[in-house]
Protein backbone atom coordinates (compact mmCIF):
# COMPACT_ATOMS: atom_id res chain seq x y z
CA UNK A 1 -22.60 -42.43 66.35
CA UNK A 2 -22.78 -38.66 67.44
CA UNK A 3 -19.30 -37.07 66.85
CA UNK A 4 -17.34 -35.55 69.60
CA UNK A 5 -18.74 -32.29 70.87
CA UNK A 6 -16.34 -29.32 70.36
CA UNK A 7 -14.50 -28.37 73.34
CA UNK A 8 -14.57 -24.24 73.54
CA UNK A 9 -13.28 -22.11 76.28
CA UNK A 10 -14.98 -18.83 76.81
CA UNK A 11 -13.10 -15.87 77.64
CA UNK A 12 -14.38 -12.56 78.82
CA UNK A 13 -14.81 -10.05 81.80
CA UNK A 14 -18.27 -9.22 80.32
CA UNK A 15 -20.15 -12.38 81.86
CA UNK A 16 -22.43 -12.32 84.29
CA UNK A 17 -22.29 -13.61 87.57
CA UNK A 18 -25.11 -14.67 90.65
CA UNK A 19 -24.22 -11.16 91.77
CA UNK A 20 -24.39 -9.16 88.88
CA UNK A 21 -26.52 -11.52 86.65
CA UNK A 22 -27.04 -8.20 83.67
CA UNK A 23 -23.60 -7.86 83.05
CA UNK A 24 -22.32 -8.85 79.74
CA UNK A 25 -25.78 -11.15 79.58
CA UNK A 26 -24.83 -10.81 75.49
CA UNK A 27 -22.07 -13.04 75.70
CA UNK A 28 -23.88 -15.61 77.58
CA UNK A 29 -26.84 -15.79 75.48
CA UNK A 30 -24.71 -16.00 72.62
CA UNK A 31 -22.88 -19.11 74.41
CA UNK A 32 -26.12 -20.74 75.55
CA UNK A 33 -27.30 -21.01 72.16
CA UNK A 34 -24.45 -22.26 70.74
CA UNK A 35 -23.95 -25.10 73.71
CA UNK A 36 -27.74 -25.67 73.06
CA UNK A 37 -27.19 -26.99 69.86
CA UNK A 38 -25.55 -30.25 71.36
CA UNK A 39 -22.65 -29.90 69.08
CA UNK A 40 -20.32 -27.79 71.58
CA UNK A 41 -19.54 -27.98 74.94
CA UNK A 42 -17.67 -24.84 77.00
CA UNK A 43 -16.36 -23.68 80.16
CA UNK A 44 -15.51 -20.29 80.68
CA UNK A 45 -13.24 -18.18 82.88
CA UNK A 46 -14.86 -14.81 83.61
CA UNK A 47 -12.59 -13.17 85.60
CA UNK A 48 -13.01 -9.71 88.12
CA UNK A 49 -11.44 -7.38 88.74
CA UNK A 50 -9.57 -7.70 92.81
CA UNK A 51 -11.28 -5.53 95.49
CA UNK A 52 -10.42 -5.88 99.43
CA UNK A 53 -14.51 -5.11 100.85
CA UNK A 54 -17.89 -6.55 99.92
CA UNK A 55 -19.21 -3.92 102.22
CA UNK A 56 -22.19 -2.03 100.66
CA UNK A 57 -21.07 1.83 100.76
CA UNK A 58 -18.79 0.85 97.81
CA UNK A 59 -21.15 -0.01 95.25
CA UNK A 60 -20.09 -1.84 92.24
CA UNK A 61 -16.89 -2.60 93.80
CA UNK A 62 -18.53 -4.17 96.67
CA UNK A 63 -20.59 -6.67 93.84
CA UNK A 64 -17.18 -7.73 92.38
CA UNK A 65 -15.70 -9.07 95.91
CA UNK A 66 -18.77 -10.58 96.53
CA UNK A 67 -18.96 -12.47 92.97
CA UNK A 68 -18.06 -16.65 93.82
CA UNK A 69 -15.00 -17.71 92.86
CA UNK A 70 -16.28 -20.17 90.59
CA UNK A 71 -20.41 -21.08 89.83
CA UNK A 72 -22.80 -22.55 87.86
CA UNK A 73 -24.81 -20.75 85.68
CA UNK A 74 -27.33 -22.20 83.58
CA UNK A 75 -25.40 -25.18 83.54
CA UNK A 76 -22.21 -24.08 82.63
CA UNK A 77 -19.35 -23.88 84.53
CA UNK A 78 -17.83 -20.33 85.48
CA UNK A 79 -14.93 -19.40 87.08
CA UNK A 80 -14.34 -15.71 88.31
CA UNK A 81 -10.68 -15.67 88.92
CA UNK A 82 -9.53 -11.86 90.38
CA UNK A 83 -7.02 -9.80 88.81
CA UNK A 84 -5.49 -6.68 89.95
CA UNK A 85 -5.99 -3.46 88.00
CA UNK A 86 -4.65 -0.36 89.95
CA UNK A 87 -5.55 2.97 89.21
CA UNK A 88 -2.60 4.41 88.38
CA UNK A 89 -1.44 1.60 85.20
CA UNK A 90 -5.22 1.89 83.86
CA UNK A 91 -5.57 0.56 80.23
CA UNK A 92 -1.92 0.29 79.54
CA UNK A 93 -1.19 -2.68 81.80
CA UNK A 94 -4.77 -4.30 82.06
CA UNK A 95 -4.31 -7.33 79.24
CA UNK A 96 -0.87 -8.64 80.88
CA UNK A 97 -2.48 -8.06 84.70
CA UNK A 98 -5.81 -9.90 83.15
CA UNK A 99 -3.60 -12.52 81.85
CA UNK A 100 -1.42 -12.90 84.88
CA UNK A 101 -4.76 -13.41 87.32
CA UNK A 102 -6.57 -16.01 84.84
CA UNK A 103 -3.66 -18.29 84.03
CA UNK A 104 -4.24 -20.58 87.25
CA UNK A 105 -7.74 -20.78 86.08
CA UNK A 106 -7.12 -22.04 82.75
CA UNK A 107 -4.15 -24.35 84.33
CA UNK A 108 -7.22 -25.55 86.78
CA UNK A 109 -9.35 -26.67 84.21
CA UNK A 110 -6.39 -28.20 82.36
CA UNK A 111 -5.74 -30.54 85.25
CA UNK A 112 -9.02 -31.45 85.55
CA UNK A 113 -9.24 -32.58 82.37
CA UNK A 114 -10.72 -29.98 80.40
CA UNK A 115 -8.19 -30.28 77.30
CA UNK A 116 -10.31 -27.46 75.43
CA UNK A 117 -10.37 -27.15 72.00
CA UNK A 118 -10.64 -23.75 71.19
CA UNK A 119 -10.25 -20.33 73.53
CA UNK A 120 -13.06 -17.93 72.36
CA UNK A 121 -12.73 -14.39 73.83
CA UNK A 122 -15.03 -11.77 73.54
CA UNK A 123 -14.44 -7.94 73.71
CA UNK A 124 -10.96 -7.17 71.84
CA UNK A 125 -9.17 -4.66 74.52
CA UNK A 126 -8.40 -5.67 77.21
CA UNK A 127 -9.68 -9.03 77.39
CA UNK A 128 -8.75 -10.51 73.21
CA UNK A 129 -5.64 -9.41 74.26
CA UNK A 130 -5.32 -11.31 77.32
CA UNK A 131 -6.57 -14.19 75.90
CA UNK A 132 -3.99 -14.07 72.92
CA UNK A 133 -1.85 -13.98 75.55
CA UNK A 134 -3.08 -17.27 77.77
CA UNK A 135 -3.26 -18.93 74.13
CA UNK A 136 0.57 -18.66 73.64
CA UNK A 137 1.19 -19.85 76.46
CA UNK A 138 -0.60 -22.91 76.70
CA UNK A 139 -0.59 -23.54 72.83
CA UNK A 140 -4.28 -23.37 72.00
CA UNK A 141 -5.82 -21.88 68.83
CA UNK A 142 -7.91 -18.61 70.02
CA UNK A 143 -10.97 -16.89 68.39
CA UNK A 144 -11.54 -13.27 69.43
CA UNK A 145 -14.50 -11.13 69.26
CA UNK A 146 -15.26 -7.37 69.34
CA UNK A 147 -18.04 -5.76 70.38
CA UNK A 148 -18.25 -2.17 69.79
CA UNK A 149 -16.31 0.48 71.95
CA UNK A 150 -13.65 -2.09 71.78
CA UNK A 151 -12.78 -1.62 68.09
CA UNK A 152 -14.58 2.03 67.73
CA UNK A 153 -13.00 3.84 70.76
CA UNK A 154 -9.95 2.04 72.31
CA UNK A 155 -8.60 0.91 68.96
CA UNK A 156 -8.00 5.36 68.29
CA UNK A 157 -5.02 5.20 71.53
CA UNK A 158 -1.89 3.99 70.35
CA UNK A 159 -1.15 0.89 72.83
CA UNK A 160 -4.46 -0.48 72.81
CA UNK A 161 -4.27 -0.34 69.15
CA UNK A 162 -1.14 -1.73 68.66
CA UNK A 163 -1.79 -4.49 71.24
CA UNK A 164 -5.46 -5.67 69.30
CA UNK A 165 -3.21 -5.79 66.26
CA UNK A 166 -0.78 -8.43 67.98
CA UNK A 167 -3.43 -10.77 69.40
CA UNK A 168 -5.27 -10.49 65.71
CA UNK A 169 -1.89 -11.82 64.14
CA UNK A 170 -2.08 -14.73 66.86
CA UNK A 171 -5.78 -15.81 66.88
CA UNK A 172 -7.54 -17.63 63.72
CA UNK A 173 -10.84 -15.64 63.34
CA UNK A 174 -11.54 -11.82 64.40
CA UNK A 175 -15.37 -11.46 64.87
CA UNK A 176 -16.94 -8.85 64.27
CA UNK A 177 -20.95 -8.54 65.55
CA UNK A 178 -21.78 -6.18 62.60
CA UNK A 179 -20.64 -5.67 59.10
CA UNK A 180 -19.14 -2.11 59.94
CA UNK A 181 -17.81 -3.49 63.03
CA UNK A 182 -16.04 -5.88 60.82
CA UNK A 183 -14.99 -3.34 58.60
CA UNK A 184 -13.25 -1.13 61.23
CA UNK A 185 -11.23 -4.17 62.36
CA UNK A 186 -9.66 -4.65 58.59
CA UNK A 187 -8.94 -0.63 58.75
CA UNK A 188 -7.07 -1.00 61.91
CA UNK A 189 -5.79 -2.85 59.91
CA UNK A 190 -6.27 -7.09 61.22
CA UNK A 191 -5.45 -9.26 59.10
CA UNK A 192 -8.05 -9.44 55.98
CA UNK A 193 -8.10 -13.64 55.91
CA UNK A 194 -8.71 -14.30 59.59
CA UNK A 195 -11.93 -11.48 59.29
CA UNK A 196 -15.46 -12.93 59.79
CA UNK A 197 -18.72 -11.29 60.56
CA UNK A 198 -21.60 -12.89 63.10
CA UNK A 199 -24.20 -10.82 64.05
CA UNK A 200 -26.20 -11.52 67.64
CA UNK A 201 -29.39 -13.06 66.88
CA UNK A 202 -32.76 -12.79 69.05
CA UNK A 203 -34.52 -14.72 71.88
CA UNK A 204 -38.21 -14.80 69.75
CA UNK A 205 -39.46 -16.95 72.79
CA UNK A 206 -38.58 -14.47 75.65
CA UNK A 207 -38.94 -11.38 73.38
CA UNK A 208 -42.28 -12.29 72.14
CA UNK A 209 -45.66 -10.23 70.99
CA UNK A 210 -48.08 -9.18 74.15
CA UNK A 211 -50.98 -6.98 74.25
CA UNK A 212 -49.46 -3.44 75.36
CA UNK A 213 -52.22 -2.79 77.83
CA UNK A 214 -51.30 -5.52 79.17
CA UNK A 215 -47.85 -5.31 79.53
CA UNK A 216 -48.66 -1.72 80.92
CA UNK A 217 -50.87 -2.52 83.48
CA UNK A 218 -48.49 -4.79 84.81
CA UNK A 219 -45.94 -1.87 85.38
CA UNK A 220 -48.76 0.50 86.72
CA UNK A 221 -47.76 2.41 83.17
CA UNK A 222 -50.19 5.12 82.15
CA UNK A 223 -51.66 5.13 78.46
CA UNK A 224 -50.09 8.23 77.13
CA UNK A 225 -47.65 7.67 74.01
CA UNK A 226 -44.37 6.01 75.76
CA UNK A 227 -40.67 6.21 74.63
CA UNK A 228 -38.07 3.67 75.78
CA UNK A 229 -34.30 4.06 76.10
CA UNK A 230 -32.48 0.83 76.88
CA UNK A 231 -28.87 0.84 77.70
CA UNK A 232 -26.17 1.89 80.25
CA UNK A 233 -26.84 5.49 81.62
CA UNK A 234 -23.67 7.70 79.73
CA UNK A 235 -23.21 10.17 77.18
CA UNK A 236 -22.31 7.53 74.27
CA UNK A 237 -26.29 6.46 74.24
CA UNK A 238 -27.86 9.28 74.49
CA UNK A 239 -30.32 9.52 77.09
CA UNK A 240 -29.36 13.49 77.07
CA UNK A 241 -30.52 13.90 73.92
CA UNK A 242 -33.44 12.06 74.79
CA UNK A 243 -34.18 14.27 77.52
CA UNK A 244 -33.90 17.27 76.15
CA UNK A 245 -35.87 16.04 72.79
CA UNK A 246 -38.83 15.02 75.47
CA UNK A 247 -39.12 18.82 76.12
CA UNK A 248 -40.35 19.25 72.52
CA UNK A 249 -42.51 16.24 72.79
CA UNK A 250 -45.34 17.39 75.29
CA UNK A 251 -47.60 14.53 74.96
CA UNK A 252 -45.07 11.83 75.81
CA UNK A 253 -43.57 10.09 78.23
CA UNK A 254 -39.80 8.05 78.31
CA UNK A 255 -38.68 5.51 80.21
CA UNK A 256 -35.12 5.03 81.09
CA UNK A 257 -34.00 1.47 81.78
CA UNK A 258 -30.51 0.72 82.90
CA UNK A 259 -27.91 2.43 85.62
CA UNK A 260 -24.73 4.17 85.37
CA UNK A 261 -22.25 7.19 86.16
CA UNK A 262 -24.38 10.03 84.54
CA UNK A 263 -27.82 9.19 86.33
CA UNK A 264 -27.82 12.14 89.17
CA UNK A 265 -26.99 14.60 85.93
CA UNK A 266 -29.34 13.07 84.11
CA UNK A 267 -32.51 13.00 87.19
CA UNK A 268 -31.06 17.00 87.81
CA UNK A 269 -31.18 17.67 83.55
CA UNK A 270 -35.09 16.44 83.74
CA UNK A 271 -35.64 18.51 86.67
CA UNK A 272 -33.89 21.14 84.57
CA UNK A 273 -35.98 20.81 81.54
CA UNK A 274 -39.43 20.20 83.67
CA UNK A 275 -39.95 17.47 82.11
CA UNK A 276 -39.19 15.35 85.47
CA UNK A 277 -42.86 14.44 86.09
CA UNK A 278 -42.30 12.44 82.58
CA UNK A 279 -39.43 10.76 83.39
CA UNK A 280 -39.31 7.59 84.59
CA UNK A 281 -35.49 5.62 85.88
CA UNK A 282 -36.29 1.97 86.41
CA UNK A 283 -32.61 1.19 86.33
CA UNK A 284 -31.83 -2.26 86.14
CA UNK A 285 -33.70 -5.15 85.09
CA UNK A 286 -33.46 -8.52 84.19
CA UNK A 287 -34.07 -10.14 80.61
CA UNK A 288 -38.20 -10.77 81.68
CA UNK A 289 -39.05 -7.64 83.08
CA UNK A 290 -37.13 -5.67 80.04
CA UNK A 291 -39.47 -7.90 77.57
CA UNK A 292 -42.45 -6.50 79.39
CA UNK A 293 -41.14 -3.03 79.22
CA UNK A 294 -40.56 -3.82 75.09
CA UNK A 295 -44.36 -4.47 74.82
CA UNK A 296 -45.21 -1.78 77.31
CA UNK A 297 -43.54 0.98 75.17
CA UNK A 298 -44.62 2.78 71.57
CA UNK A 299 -41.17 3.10 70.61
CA UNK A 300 -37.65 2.38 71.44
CA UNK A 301 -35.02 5.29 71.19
CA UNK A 302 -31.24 4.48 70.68
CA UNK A 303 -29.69 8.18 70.14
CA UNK A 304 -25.88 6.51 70.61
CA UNK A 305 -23.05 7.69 68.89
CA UNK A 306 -21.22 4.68 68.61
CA UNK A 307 -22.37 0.94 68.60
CA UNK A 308 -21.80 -2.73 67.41
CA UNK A 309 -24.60 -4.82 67.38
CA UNK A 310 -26.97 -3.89 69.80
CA UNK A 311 -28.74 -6.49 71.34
CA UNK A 312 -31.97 -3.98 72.21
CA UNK A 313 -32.69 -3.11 69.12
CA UNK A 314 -33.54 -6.53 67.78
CA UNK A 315 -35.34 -7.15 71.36
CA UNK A 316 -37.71 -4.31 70.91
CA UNK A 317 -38.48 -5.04 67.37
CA UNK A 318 -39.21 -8.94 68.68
CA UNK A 319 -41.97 -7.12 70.88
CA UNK A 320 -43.54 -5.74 68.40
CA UNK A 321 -41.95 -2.32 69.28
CA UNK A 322 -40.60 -0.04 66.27
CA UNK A 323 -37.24 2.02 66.81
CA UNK A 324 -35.60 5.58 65.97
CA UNK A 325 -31.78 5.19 66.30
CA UNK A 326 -28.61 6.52 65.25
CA UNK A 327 -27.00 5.18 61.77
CA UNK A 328 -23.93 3.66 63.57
CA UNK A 329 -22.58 0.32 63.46
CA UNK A 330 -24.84 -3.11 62.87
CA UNK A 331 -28.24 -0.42 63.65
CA UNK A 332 -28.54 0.02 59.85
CA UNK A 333 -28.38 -3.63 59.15
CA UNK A 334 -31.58 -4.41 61.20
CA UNK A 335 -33.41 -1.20 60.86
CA UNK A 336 -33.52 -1.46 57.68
CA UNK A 337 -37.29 -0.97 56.54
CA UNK A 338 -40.18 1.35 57.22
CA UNK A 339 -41.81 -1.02 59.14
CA UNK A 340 -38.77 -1.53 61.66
CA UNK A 341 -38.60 2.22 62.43
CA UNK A 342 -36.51 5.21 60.77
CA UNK A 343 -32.95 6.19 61.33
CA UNK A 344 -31.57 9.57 61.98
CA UNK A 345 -29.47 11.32 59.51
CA UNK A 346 -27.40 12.73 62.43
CA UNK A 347 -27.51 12.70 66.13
CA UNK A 348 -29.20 15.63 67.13
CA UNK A 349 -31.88 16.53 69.53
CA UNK A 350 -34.39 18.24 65.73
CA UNK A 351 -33.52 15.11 64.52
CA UNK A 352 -34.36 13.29 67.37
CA UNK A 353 -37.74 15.14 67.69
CA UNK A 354 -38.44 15.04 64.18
CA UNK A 355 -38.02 11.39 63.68
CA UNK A 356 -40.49 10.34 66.95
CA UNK A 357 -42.66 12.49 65.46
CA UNK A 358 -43.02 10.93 62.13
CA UNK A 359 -43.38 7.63 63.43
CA UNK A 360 -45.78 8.25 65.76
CA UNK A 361 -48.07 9.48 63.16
CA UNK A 362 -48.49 6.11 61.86
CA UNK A 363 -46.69 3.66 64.12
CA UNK A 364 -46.50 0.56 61.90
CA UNK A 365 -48.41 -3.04 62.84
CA UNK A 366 -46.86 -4.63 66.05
CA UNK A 367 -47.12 -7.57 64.16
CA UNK A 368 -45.44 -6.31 61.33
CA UNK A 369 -42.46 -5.35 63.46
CA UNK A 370 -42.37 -8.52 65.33
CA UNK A 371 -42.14 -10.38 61.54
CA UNK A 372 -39.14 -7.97 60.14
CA UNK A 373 -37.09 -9.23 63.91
CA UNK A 374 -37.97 -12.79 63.30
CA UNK A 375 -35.49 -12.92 60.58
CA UNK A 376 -32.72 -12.79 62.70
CA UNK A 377 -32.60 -15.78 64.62
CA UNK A 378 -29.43 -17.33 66.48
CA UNK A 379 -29.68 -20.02 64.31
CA UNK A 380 -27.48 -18.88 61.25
CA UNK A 381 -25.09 -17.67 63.54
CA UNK A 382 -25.10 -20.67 65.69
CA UNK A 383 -24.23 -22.76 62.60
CA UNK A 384 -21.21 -20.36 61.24
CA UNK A 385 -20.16 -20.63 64.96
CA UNK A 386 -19.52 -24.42 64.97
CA UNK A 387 -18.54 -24.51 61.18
CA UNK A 388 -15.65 -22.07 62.60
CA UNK A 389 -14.65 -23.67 65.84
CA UNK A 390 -14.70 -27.10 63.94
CA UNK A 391 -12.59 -26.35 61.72
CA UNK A 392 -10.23 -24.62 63.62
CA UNK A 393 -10.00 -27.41 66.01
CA UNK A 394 -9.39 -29.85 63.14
CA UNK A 395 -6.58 -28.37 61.85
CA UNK A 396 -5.15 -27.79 65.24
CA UNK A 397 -5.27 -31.52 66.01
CA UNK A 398 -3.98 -32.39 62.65
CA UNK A 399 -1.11 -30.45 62.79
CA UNK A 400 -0.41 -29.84 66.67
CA UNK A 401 -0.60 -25.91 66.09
CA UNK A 402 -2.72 -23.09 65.23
């Protein structure tokens, strides 16, 4: 007799939805893999934030009144419940605002008979908050994990801070995606007991060897030595730095994949530089098209000053595509071998330059990257997962509490 799946519900604004199916895709691949297993089942509220038009001309904010009110995506069931978020209260307010717009969500899947388990939230501030919140109030253990900028940049102002601290006295586990990551969150301090680490793992059947010519015929990509940049388009990754380092790098060429606030600088810094005619913005793309642009590409940069576990990294290295990053957060835990790529011993554009440089002189096997990556597969993490939310929901129906 199979036992009784785990009942989990999922927790964050970084989902993604039908209308902006990138955002937050981390989260959901984590999720998929661990409903895949068969021995967990979830729901998950993914709420937005409230805007009055759908109307084109405003962008972003136009994507998150068009989002559905509730949807299924690859076979799980989302909600998107709306919260408001004014201007003026910015971070201060957001977790008890978030709160406030979810709770007839969670109340909805209550009375349908969703009597969940366990509440898992990802991204500490403002959503772990939020969720610490919801949990109190309907009495369900809560799990809560950070990402990145959540524990390395709104944990240094004082509310945030002191809010993450409250929710990590109220939830069971604090997960942290890196070993630094984790690290940070006992400094803050959380408490030391409830402190687990869980790094992402890797798609190897989506991210997956293929000839580069290929892959760069398919994109109409010339042959000339290519660098790739993978991530949100602001100063925290870099793609400055990568700019200006292309100046120094005649022969190449680098790719820019993803969209964001600093991409008019960034087109008017190439122009700057003259390196323009190099420069290529393919803003977003979905997980398929990125994979080609992995095997397409000769290396991929990651110049950020600050991350947690980042997804890319492990992508490109699945591809068979070596990497020079920064020495921040979970980056030193997977690039942690010749053969993955080198790390810079600061984040600078000479060190930037330096470091292409010396792996392009001997880029290591394809293969041989594409081996080192295949060591991180979700399934270790998958298993911890389920060892975690089983127990947790044990003892909560053993003793009626968290």
């Amino acid at each position: 007799m199979q036992p009784t799946p785990i009942r989990l519900l999922t927790f964050s604004t970084l989902y993604p939805s039908s209308v902006q199916p990138g955002h937050g895709i981390f989260v959901e691949t984590r999720l998929r893999e661990l409903v895949a297993s068969g021995q967990v089942v979830s729901k998950v509220v993914a709420p937005v934030p409230w805007f009055f038009s759908g109307h084109p001309v405003f962008g972003r904010y136009a994507r998150m009144a068009q989002t559905p009110q509730r949807e299924l995506r690859h076979g799980l069931d989302v909600q998107h419940p709306r919260y408001a978020l004014p201007p003026q209260l910015g971070m201060n307010m957001a977790p008890f605002l978030l709160a406030w717009g979810a709770r007839p969500a969670v109340q909805q899947l209550l009375n349908e008979g969703y009597d969940f388990d366990v509440m898992d939230a990802h991204y500490y501030y403002p959503d772990g908050v939020a969720a610490a919140l919801l949990a109190r109030h309907f009495k369900k253990p809560l799990t809560i994990t950070a990402r990145g900028s959540d524990i390395n940049l709104l944990a240094r102002y004082r509310l945030p801070r002191t809010l993450m601290r409250w929710a990590a006295r109220q939830a069971q586990a604090s997960i942290g995606v890196s070993a630094a990551l984790t690290q940070a969150m006992a400094q803050l301090p959380m408490p030391p007991a409830t402190l687990l680490t869980l790094p992402n793992g890797v798609d190897l059947n989506r991210f997956h060897l293929r000839p580069q010519g290929i892959a760069r015929g398919v994109l109409g990509w010339p042959s000339a030595p290519t660098l790739l940049l993978v991530g949100n388009l602001q100063e925290s990754k870099g793609q400055h730095l990568a700019l200006q380092a292309l100046h120094q790098l005649p022969t190449c060429r680098l790719v820019l994949v993803g969209d964001g606030p600093q991409r008019a600088s960034l087109q008017k810094l190439a122009r700057h530089l003259n390196v323009a005619e190099r420069v290529l913005f393919m803003g977003q793309l979905d997980q398929d098209h990125l994979a080609t642009c992995y095997s397409a590409a000769d290396v991929l940069l990651l110049p950020s000053s600050r991350e947690g576990w980042p997804n890319v990294v492990l992508e490109a290295m699945a591809c068979g595509t070596p990497v020079v990053a920064t020495r921040v957060g979970g980056i030193p835990d997977m690039v942690n071998t010749p053969v993955a790529g080198c790390l810079m011993p600061e984040r600078s554009v000479p060190e930037l330059v330096a470091a292409v440089q010396r792996l392009m002189l001997q880029l290591p096997a394809r293969a041989a990257v594409r081996s080192h990556a295949s060591a991180h597969t979700w399934a270790r993490t998958t298993a911890a997962q389920h060892a975690l939310f089983s127990r947790i929901a044990t003892t909560y129906r053993e003793h009626g509490d968290a």
